[in-house]
C-alpha atoms as a PDB file:
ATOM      1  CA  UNK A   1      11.829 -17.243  17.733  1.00  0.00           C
ATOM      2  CA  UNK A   2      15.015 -16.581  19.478  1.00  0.00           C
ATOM      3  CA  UNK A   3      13.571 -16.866  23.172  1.00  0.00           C
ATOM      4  CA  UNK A   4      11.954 -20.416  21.776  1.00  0.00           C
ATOM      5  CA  UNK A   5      15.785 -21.876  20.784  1.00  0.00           C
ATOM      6  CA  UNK A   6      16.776 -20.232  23.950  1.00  0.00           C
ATOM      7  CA  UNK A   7      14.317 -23.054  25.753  1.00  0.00           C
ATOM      8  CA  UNK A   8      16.330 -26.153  24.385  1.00  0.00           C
ATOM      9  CA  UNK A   9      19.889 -24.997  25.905  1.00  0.00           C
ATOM     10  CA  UNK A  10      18.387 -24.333  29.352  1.00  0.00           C
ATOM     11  CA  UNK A  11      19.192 -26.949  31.986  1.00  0.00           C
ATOM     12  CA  UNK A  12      16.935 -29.500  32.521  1.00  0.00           C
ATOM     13  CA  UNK A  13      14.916 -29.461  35.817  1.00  0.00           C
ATOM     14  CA  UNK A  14      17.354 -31.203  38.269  1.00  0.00           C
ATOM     15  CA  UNK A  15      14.841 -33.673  39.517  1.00  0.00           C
ATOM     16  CA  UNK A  16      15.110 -35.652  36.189  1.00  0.00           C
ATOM     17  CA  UNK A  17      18.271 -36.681  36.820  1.00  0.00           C
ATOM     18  CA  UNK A  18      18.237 -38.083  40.591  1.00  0.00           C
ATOM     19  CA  UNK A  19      19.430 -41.367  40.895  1.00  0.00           C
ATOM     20  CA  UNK A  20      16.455 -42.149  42.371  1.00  0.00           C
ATOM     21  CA  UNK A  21      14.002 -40.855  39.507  1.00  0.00           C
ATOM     22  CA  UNK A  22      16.122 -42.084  36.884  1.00  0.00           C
ATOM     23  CA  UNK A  23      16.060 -46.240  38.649  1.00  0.00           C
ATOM     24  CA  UNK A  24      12.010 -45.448  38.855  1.00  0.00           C
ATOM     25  CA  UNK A  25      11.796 -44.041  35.301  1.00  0.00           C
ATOM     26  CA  UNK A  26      13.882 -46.954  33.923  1.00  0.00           C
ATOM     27  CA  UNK A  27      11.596 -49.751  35.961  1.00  0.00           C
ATOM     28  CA  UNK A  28       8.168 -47.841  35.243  1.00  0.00           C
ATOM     29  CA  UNK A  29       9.010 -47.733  31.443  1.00  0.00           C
ATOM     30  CA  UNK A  30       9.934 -51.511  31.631  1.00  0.00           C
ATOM     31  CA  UNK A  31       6.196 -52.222  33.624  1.00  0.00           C
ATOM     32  CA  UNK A  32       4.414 -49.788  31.156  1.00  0.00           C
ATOM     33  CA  UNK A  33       5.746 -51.630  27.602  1.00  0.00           C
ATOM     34  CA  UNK A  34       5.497 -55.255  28.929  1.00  0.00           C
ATOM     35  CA  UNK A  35       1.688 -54.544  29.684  1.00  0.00           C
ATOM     36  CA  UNK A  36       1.356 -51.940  26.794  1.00  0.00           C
ATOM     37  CA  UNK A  37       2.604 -55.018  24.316  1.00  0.00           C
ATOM     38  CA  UNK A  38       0.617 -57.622  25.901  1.00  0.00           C
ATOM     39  CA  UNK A  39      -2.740 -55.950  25.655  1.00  0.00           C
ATOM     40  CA  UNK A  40      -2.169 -53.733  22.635  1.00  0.00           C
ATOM     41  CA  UNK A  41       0.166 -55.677  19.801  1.00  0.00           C
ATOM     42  CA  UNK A  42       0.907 -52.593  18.316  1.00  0.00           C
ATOM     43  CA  UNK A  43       2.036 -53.053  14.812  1.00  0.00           C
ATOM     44  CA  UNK A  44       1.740 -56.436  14.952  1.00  0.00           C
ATOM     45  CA  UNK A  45       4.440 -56.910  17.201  1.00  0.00           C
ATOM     46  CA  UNK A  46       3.564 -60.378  18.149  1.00  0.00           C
ATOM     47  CA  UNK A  47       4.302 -61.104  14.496  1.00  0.00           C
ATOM     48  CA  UNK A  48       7.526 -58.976  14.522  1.00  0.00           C
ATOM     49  CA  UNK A  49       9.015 -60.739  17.765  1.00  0.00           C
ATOM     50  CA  UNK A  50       7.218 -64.393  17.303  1.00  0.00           C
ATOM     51  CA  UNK A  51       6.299 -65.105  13.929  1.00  0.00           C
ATOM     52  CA  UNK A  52       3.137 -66.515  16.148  1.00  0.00           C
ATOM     53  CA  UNK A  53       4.692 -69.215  17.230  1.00  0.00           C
ATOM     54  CA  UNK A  54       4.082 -68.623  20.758  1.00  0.00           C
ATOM     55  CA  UNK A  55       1.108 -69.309  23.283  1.00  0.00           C
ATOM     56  CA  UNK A  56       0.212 -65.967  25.324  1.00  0.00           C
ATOM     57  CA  UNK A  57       1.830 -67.157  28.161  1.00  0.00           C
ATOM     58  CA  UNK A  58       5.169 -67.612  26.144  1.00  0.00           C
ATOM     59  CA  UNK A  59       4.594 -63.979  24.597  1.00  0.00           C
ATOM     60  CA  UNK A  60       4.764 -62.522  27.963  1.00  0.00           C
ATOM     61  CA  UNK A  61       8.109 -64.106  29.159  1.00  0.00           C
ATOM     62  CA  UNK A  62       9.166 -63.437  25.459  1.00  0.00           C
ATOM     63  CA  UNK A  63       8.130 -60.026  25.450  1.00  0.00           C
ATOM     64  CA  UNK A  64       9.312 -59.198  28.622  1.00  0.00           C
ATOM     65  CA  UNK A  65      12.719 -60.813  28.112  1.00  0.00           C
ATOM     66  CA  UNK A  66      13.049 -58.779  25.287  1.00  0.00           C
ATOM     67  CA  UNK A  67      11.666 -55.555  27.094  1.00  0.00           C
ATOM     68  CA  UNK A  68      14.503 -56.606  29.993  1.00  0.00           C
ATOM     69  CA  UNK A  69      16.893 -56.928  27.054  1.00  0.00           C
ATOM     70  CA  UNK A  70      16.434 -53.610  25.759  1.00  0.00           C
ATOM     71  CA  UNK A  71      15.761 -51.721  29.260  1.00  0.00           C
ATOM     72  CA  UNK A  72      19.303 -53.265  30.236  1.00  0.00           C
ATOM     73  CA  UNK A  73      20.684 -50.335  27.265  1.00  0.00           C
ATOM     74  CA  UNK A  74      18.416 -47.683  28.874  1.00  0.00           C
ATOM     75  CA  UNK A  75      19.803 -48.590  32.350  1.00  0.00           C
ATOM     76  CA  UNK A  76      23.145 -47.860  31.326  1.00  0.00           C
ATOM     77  CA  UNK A  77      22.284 -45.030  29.353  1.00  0.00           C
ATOM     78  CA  UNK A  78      20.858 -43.674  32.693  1.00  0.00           C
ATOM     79  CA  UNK A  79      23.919 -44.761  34.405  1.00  0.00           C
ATOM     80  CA  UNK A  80      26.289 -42.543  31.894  1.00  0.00           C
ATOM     81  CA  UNK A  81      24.203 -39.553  32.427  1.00  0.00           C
ATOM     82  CA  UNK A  82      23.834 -39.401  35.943  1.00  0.00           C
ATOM     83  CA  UNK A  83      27.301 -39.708  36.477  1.00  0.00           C
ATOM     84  CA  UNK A  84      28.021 -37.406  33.256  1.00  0.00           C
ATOM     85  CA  UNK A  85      25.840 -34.726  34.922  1.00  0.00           C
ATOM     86  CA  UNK A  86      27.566 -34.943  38.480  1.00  0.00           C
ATOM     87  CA  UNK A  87      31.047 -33.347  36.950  1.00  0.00           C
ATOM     88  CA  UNK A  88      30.999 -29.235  37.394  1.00  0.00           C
ATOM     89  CA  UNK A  89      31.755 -28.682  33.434  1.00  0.00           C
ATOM     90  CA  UNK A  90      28.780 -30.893  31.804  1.00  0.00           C
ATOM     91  CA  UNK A  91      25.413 -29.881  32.041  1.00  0.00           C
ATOM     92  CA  UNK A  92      22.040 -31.544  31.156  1.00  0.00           C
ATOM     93  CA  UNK A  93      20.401 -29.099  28.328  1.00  0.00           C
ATOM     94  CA  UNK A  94      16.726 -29.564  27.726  1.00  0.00           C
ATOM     95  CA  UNK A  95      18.176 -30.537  23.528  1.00  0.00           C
ATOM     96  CA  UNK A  96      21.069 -32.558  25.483  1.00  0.00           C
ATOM     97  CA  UNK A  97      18.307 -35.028  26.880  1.00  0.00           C
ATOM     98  CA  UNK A  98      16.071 -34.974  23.896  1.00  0.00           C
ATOM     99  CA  UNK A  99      18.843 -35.812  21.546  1.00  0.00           C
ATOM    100  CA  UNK A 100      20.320 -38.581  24.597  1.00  0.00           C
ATOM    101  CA  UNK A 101      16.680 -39.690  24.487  1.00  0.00           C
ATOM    102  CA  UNK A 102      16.592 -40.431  20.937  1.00  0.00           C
ATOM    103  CA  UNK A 103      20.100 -42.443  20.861  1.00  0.00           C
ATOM    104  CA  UNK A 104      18.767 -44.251  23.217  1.00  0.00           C
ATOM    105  CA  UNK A 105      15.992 -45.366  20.668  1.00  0.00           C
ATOM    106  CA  UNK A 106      18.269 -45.860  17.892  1.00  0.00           C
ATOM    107  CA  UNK A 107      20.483 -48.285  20.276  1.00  0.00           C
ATOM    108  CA  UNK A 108      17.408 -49.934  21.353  1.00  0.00           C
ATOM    109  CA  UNK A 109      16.022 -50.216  17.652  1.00  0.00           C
ATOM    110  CA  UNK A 110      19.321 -51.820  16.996  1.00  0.00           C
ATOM    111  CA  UNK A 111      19.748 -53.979  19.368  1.00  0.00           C
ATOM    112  CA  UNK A 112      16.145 -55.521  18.756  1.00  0.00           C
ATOM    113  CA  UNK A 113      17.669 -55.646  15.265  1.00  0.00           C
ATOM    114  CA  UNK A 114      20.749 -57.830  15.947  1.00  0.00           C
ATOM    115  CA  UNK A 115      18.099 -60.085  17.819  1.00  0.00           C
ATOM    116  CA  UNK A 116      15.796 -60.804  15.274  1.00  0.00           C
ATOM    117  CA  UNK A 117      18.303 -61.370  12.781  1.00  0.00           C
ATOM    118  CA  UNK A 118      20.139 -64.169  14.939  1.00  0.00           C
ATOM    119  CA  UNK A 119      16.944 -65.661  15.871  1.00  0.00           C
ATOM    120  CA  UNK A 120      15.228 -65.613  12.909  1.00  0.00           C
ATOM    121  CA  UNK A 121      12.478 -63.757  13.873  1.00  0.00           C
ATOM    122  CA  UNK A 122      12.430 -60.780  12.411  1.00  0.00           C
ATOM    123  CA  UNK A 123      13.552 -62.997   9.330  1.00  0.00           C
ATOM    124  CA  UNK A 124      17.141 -63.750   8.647  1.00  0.00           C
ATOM    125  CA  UNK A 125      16.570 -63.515   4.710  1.00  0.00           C
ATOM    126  CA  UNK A 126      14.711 -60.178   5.090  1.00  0.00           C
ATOM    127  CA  UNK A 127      16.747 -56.590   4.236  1.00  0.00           C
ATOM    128  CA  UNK A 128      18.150 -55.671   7.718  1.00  0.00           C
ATOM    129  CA  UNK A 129      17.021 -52.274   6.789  1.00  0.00           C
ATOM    130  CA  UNK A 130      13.563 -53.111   6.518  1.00  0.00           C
ATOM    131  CA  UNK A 131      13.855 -54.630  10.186  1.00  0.00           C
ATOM    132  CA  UNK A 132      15.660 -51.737  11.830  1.00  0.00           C
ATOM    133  CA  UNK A 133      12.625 -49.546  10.296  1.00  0.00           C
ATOM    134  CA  UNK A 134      10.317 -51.892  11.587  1.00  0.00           C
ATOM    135  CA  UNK A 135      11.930 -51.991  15.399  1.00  0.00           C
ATOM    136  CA  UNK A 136      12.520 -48.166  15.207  1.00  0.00           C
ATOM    137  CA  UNK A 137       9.057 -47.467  14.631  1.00  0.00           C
ATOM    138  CA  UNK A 138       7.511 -49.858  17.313  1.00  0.00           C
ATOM    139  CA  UNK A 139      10.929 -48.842  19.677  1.00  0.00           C
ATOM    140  CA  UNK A 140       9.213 -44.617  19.569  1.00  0.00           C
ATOM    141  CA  UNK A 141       5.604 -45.817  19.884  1.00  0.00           C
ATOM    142  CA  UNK A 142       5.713 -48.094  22.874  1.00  0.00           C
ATOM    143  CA  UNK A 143       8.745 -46.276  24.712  1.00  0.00           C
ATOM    144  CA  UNK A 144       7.440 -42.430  23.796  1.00  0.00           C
ATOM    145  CA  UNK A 145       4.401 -42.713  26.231  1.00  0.00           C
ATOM    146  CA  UNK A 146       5.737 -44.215  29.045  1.00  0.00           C
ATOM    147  CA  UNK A 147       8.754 -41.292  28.924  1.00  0.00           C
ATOM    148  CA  UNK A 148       5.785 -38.721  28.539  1.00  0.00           C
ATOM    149  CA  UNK A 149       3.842 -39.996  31.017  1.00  0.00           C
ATOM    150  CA  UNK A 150       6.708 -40.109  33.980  1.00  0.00           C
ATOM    151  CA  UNK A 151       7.943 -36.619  32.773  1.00  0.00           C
ATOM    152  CA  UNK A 152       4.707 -35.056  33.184  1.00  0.00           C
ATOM    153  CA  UNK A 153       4.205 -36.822  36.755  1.00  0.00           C
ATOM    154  CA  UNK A 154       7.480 -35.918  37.938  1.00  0.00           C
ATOM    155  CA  UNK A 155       7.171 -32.189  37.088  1.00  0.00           C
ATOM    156  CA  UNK A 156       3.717 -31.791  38.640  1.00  0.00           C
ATOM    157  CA  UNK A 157       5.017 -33.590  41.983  1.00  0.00           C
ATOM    158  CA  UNK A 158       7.903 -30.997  41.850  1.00  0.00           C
ATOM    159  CA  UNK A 159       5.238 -28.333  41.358  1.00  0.00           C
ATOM    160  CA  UNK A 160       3.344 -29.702  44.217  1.00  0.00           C
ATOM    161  CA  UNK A 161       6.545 -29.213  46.254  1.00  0.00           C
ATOM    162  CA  UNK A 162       7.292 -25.610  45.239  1.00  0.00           C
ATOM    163  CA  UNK A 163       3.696 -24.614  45.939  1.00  0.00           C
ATOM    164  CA  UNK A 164       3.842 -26.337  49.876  1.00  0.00           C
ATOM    165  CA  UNK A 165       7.079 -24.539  50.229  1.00  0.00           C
ATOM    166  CA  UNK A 166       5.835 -20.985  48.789  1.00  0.00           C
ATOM    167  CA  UNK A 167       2.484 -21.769  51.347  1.00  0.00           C
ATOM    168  CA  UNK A 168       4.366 -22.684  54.020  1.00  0.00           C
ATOM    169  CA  UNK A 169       6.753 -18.982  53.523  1.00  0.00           C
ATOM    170  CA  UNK A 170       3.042 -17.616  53.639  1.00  0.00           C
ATOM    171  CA  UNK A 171       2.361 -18.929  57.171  1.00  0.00           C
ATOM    172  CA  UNK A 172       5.388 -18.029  58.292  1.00  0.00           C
ATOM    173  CA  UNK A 173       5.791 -14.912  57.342  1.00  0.00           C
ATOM    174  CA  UNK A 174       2.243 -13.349  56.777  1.00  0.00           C
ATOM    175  CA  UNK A 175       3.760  -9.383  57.163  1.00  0.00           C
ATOM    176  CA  UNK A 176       5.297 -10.585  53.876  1.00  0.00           C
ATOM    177  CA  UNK A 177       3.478  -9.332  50.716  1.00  0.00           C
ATOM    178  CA  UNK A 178       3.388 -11.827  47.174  1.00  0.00           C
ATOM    179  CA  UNK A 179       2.727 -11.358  43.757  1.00  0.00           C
ATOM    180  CA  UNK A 180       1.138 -14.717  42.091  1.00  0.00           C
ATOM    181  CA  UNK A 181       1.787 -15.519  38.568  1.00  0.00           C
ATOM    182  CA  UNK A 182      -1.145 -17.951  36.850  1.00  0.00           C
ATOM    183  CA  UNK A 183      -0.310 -19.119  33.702  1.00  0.00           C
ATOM    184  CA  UNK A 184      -2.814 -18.613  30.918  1.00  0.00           C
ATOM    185  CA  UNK A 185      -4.538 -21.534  32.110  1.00  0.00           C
ATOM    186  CA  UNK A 186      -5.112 -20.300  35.726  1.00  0.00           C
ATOM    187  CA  UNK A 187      -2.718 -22.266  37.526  1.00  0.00           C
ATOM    188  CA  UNK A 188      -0.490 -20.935  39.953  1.00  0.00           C
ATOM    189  CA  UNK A 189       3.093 -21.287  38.221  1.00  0.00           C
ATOM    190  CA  UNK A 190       4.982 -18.772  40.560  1.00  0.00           C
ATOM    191  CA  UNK A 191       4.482 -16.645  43.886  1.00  0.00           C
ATOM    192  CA  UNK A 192       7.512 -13.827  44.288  1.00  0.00           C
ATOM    193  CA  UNK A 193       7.734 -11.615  47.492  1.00  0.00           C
ATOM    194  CA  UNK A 194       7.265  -8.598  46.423  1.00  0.00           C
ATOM    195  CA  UNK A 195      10.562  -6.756  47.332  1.00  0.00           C
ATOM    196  CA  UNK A 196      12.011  -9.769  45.582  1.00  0.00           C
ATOM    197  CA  UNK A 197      10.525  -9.352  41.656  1.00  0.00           C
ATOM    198  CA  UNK A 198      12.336  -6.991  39.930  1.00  0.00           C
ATOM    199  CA  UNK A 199      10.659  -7.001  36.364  1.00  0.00           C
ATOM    200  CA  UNK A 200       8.876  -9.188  33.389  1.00  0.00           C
ATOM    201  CA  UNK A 201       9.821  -9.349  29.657  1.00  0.00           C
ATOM    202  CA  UNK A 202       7.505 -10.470  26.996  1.00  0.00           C
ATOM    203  CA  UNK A 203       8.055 -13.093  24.679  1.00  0.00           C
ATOM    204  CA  UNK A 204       5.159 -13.840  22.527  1.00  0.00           C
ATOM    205  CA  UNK A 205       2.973 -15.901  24.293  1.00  0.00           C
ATOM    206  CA  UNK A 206       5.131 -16.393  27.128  1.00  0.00           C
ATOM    207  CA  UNK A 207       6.668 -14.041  30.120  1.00  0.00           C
ATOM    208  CA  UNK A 208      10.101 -14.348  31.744  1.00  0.00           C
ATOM    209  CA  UNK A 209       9.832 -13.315  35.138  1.00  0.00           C
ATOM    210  CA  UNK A 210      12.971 -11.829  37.077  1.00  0.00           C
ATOM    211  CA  UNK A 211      13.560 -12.169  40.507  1.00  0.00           C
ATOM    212  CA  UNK A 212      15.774 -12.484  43.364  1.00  0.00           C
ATOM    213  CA  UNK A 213      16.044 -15.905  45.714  1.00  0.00           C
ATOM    214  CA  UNK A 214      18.332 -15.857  48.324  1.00  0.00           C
ATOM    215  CA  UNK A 215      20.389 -13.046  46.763  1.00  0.00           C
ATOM    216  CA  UNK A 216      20.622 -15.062  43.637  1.00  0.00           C
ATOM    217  CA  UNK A 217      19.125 -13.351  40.196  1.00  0.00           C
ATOM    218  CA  UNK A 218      16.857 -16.355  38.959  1.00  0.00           C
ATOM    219  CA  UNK A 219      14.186 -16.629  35.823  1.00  0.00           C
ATOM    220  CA  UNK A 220      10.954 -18.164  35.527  1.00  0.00           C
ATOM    221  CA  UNK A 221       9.388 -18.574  32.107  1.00  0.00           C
ATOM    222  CA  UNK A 222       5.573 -19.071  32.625  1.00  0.00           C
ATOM    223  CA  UNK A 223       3.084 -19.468  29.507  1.00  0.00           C
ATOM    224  CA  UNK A 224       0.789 -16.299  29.395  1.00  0.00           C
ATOM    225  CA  UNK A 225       1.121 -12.861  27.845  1.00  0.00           C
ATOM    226  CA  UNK A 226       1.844  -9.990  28.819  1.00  0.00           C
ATOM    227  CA  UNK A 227      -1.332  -8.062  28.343  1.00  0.00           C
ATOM    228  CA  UNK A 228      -2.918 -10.451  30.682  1.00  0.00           C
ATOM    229  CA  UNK A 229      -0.706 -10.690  33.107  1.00  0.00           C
ATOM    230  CA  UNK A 230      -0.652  -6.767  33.138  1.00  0.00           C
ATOM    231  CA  UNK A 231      -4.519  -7.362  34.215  1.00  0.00           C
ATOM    232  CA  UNK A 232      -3.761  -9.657  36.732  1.00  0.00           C
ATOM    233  CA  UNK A 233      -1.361  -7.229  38.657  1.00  0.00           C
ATOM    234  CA  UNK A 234      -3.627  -4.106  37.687  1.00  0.00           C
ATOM    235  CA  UNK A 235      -3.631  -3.616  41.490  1.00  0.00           C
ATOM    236  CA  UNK A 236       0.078  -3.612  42.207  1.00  0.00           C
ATOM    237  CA  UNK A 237       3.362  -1.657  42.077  1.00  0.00           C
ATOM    238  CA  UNK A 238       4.319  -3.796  38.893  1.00  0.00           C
ATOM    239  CA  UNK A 239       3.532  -1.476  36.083  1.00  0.00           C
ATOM    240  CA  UNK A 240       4.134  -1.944  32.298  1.00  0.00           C
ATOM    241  CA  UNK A 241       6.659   0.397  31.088  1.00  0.00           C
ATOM    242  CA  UNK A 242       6.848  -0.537  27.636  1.00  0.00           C
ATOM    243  CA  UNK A 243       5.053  -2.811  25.131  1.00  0.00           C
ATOM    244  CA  UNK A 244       7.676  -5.739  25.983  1.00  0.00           C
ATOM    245  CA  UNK A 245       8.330  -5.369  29.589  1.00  0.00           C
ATOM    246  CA  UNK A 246       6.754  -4.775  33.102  1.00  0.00           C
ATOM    247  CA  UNK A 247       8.667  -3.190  36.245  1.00  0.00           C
ATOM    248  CA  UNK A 248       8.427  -3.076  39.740  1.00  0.00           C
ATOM    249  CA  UNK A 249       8.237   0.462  40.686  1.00  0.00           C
ATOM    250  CA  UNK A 250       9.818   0.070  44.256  1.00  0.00           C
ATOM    251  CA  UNK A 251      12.712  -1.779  42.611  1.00  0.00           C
ATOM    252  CA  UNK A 252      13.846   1.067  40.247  1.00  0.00           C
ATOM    253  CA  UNK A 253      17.290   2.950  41.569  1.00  0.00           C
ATOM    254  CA  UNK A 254      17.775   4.933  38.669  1.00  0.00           C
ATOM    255  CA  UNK A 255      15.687   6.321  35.881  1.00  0.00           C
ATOM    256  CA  UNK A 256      17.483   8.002  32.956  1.00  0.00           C
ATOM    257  CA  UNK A 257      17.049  10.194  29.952  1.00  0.00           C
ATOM    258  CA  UNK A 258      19.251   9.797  26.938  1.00  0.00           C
ATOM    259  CA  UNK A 259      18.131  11.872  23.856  1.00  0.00           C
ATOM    260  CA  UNK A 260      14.655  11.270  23.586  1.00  0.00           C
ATOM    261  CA  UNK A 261      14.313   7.809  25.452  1.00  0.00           C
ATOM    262  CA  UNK A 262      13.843   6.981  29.035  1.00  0.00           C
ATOM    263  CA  UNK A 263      15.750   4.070  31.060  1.00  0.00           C
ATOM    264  CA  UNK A 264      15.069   2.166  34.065  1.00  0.00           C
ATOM    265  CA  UNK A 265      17.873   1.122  35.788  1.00  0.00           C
ATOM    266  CA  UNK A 266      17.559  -1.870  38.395  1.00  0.00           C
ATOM    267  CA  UNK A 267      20.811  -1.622  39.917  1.00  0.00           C
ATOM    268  CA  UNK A 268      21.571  -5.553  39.756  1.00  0.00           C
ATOM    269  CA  UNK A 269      24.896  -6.763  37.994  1.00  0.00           C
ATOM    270  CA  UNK A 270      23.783  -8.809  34.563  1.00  0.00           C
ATOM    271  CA  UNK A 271      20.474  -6.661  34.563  1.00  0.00           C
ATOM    272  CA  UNK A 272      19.943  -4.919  31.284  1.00  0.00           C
ATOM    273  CA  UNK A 273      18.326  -1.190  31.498  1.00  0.00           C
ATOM    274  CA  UNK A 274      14.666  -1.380  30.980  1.00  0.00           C
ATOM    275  CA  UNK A 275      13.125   1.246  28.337  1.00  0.00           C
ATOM    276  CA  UNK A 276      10.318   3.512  29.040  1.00  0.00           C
ATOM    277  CA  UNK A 277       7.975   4.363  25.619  1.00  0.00           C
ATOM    278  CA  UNK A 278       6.157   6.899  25.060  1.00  0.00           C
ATOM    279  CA  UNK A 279       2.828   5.048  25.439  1.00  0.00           C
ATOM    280  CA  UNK A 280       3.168   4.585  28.845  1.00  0.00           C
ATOM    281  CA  UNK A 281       5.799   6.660  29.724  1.00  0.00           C
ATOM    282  CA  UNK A 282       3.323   9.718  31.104  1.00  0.00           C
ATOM    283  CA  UNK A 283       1.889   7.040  33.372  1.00  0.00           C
ATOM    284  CA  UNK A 284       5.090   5.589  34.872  1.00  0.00           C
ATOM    285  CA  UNK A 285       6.477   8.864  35.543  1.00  0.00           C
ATOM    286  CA  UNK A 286       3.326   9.704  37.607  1.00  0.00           C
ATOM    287  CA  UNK A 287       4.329   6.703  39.500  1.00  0.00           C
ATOM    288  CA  UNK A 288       7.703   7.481  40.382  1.00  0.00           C
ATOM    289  CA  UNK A 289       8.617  11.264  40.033  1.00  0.00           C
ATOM    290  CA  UNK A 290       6.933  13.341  42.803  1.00  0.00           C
ATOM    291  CA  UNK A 291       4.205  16.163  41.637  1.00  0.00           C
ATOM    292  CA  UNK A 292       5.355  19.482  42.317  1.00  0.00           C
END
């Protein structure tokens, strides 16, 4: 449970908040709930924004008007966290966006508020609670997609990218052995050189690989466990040591006894000591100590 509350105060990926990707995200959202509430009327929304009053052609330049209207609030929402983001102190948590995400609905749920009560479409003699409900709940509907839907296509084209990069290492610099990481869904998430990884910790259904890039510690959380991935690298130098961890055997600099328990020790500042149990303990130490 801990590791899964960990998630939402990690930094968000970086390409999220380019100020290119945030203009496209703000215009693609705008394209997607014009059509979206031309074709669909969800909730009856050409009731809720025209009483039916309106031809289709007039619904369109009404509903995107209003779409402009509201897009105008994401826009500077966008603006504000871009430029909130660039200062060395703030950072962009993965619950940071979420909850910035869903102000942004309430403010746009509001603002279509305010406009159907001075128009008189929503109805000016209606409960202005009963609107705001109303405008929240088709606000999350028609705007949730189109934010899924250009999250999920921006991290797979940054995927794409890391995987050309990690091919391109491979080509130029074949004497260079890797150790792949598939998630539990067989698709490559992560390719270390090998003198690089240093060691994997379990948690749950998920591992958090360790490594080193460009001298820097970094951590990769990739969806699989770790009694599969121990299968994957059954062929390797990266042996479990423990029911929650796996090490890389040619990374270890010292391995220590203290009472009855056995520590790996990495030799990396911020690295905690790894423990050795007794159920594979006889194994590792084959590895590692010499036979006499």
């Amino acid at each position: 449970m801990a590791e899964y509350t960990s998630i939402f105060f990690q930094k968000i990926p970086k390409y999220l908040l380019t100020k290119q990707n945030q203009t496209l995200m703000v215009l693609f959202v705008s394209l997607f709930a014009v059509i979206f509430i031309n074709i669909f009327k969800p909730f009856g929304s050409e009731d809720w924004m025209t009483k039916g009053r309106f031809s289709p052609t007039e619904y369109l330049l009404w509903s995107t008007i209003l779409v402009s209207l509201g897009m105008s609030i994401v826009a500077i929402s966008r603006v504000i966290m871009y430029h909130y983001s660039k200062k060395p102190v703030h950072s962009i948590t993965i619950l940071k966006y979420a909850l910035w995400v869903i102000v942004e609905l309430l403010l746009l749920s509001a603002s279509f508020t305010v406009l159907a009560l001075i128009t008189s479409y929503g109805g000016a003699s209606r409960d202005p609670m009963e609107i705001y409900k109303n405008a929240l709940q088709n606000t999350i509907f028609i705007m949730f997609i189109p934010y899924l839907i250009f999250i999920m296509y921006l991290s797979y084209q940054d995927k794409s990218a890391k995987l050309r990069t990690i091919m391109e290492e491979n080509l130029g610099n074949k004497s260079t052995s890797f150790i792949a990481f598939h998630d539990d869904r067989g698709i490559l998430q992560l390719s270390v050189a090998k003198e690089n990884l240093l060691y994997i910790e379990s948690a749950d259904n998920y591992i958090s690989t360790w490594y080193l890039k460009n001298g820097q510690l970094k951590k990769q959380l990739i969806r699989i466990t770790l009694k599969d991935l121990s299968q994957q690298l059954a062929d390797t130098n990266i042996v479990r040591c423990h029911r929650s961890f796996m090490v890389n055997l040619d990374q270890i600099k010292v391995l220590r006894r203290e009472k009855e328990n056995l520590f790996i020790e990495l030799g990396y500042p911020g690295l905690k000591e790894i423990p050795i149990s007794k159920t594979y303990g006889e194994e590792v130490l084959k590895r590692i100590v010499p036979i006499k």
